[in-house]
N, C-alpha and C. Protein backbone atom coordinates (compact mmCIF):
# COMPACT_ATOMS: atom_id res chain seq x y z
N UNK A 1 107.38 94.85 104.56
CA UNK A 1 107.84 95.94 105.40
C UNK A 1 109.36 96.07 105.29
N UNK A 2 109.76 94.83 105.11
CA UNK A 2 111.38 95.03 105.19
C UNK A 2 111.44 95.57 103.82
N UNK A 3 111.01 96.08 102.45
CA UNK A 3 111.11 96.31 101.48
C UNK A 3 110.91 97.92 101.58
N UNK A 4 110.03 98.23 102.36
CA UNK A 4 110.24 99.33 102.50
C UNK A 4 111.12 100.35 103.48
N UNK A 5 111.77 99.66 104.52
CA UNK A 5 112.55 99.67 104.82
C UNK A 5 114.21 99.78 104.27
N UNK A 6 114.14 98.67 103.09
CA UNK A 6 115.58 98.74 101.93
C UNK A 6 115.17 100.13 101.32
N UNK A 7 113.97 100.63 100.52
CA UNK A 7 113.95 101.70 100.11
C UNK A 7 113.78 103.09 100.69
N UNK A 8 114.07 103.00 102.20
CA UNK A 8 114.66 104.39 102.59
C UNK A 8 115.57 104.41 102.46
N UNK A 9 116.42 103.03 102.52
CA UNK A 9 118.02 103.05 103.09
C UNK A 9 118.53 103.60 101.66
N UNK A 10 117.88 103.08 100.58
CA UNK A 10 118.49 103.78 99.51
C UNK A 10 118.10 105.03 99.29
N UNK A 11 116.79 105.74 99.71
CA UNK A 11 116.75 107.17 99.39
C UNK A 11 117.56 107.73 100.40
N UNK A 12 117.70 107.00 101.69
CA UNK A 12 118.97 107.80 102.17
C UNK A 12 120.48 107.88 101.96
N UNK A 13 120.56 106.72 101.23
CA UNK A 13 122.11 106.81 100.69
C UNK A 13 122.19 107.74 99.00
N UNK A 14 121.39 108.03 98.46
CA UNK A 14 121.06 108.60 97.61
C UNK A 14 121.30 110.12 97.95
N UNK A 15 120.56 110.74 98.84
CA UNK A 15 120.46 112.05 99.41
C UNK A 15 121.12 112.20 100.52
N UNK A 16 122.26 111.40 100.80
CA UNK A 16 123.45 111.56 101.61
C UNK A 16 124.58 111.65 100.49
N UNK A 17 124.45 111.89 99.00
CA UNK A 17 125.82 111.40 98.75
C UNK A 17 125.54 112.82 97.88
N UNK A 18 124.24 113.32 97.59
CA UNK A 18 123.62 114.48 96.87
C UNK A 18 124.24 115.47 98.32
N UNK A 19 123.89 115.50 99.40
CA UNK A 19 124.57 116.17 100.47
C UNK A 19 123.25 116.69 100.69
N UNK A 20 122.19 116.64 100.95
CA UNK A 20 120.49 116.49 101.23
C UNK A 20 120.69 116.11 102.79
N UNK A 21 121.31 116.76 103.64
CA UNK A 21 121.57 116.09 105.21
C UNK A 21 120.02 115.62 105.81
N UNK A 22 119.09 116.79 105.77
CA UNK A 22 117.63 116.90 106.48
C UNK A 22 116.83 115.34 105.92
N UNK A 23 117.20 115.24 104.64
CA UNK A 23 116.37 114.44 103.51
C UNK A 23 116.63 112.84 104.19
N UNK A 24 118.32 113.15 104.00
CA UNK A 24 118.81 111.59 104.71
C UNK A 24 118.28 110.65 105.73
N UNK A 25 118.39 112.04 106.64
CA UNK A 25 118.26 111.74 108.06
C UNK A 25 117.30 110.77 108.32
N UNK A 26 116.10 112.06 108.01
CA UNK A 26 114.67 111.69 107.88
C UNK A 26 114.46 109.72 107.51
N UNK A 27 115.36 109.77 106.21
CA UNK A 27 114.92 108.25 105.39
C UNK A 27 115.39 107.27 106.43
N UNK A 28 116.55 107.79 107.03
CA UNK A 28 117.70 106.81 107.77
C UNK A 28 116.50 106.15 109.19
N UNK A 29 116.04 107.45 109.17
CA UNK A 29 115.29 107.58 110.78
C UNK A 29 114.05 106.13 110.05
N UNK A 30 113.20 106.79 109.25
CA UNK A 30 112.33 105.84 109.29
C UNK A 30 112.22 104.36 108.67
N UNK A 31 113.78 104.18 107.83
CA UNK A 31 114.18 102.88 107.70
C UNK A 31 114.89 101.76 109.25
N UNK A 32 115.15 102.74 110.02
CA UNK A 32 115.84 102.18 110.95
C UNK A 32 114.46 101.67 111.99
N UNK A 33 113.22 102.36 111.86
CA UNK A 33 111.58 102.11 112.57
C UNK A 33 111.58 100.94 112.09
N UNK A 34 111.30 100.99 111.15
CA UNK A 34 110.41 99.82 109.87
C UNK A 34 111.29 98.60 110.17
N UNK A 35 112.46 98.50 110.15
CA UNK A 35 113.84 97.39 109.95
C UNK A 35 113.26 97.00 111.62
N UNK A 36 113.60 97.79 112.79
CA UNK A 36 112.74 96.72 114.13
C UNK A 36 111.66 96.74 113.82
N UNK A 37 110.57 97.07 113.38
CA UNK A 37 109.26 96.72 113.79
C UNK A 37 109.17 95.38 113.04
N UNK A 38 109.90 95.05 111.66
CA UNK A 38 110.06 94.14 110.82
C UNK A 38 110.70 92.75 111.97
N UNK A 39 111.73 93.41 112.59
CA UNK A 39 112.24 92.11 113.19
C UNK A 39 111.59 91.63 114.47
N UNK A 40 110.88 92.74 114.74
CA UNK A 40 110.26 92.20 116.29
C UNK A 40 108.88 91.26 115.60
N UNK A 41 108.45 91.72 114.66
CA UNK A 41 107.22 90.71 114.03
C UNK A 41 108.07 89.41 113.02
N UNK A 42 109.57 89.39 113.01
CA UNK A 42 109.48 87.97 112.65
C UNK A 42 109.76 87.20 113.62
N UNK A 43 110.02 87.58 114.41
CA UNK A 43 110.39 87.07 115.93
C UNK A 43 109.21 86.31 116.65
N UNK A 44 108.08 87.08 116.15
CA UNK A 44 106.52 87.00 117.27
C UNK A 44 106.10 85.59 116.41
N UNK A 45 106.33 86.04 114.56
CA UNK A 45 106.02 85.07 113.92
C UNK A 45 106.39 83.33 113.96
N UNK A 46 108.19 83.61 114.41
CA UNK A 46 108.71 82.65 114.71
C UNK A 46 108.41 82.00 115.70
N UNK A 47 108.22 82.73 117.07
CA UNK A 47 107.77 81.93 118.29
C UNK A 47 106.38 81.41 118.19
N UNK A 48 105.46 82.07 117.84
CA UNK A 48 103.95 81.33 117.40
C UNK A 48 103.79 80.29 116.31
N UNK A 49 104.82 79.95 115.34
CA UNK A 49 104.83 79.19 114.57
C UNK A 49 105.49 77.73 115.17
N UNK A 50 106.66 78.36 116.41
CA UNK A 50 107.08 76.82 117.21
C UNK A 50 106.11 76.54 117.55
N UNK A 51 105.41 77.62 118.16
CA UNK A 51 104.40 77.35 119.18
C UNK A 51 103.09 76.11 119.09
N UNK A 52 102.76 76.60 117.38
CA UNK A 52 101.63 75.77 116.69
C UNK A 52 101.89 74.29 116.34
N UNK A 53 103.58 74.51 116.07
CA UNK A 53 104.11 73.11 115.36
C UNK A 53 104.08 71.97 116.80
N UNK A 54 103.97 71.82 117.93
CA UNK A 54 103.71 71.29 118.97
C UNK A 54 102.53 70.23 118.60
């Protein structure tokens, strides 16, 4: 997920530099989803993994 996440950030830096504002946005918007949903699940991962190592 975080991989797809790097590859908005580059279609949005791509079509921010083309001057594609709508295009950017869009990528920026749904890399910036993906990047928390990514960190709130390594987070869940991390605490259930202390959790197990007990």
């Amino acid at each position: 997920m975080l991989n797809y996440a790097i590859i908005f950030l580059v279609i949005a830096l791509v079509a921010a530099l083309f001057g594609f504002g709508g295009i950017a946005a869009g990528a920026v918007g749904i890399a910036k989803i993906l990047f928390f949903i990514f960190i709130v699940l390594a987070v869940v991962s991390f605490l259930f993994g202390m959790r197990k190592g007990r």
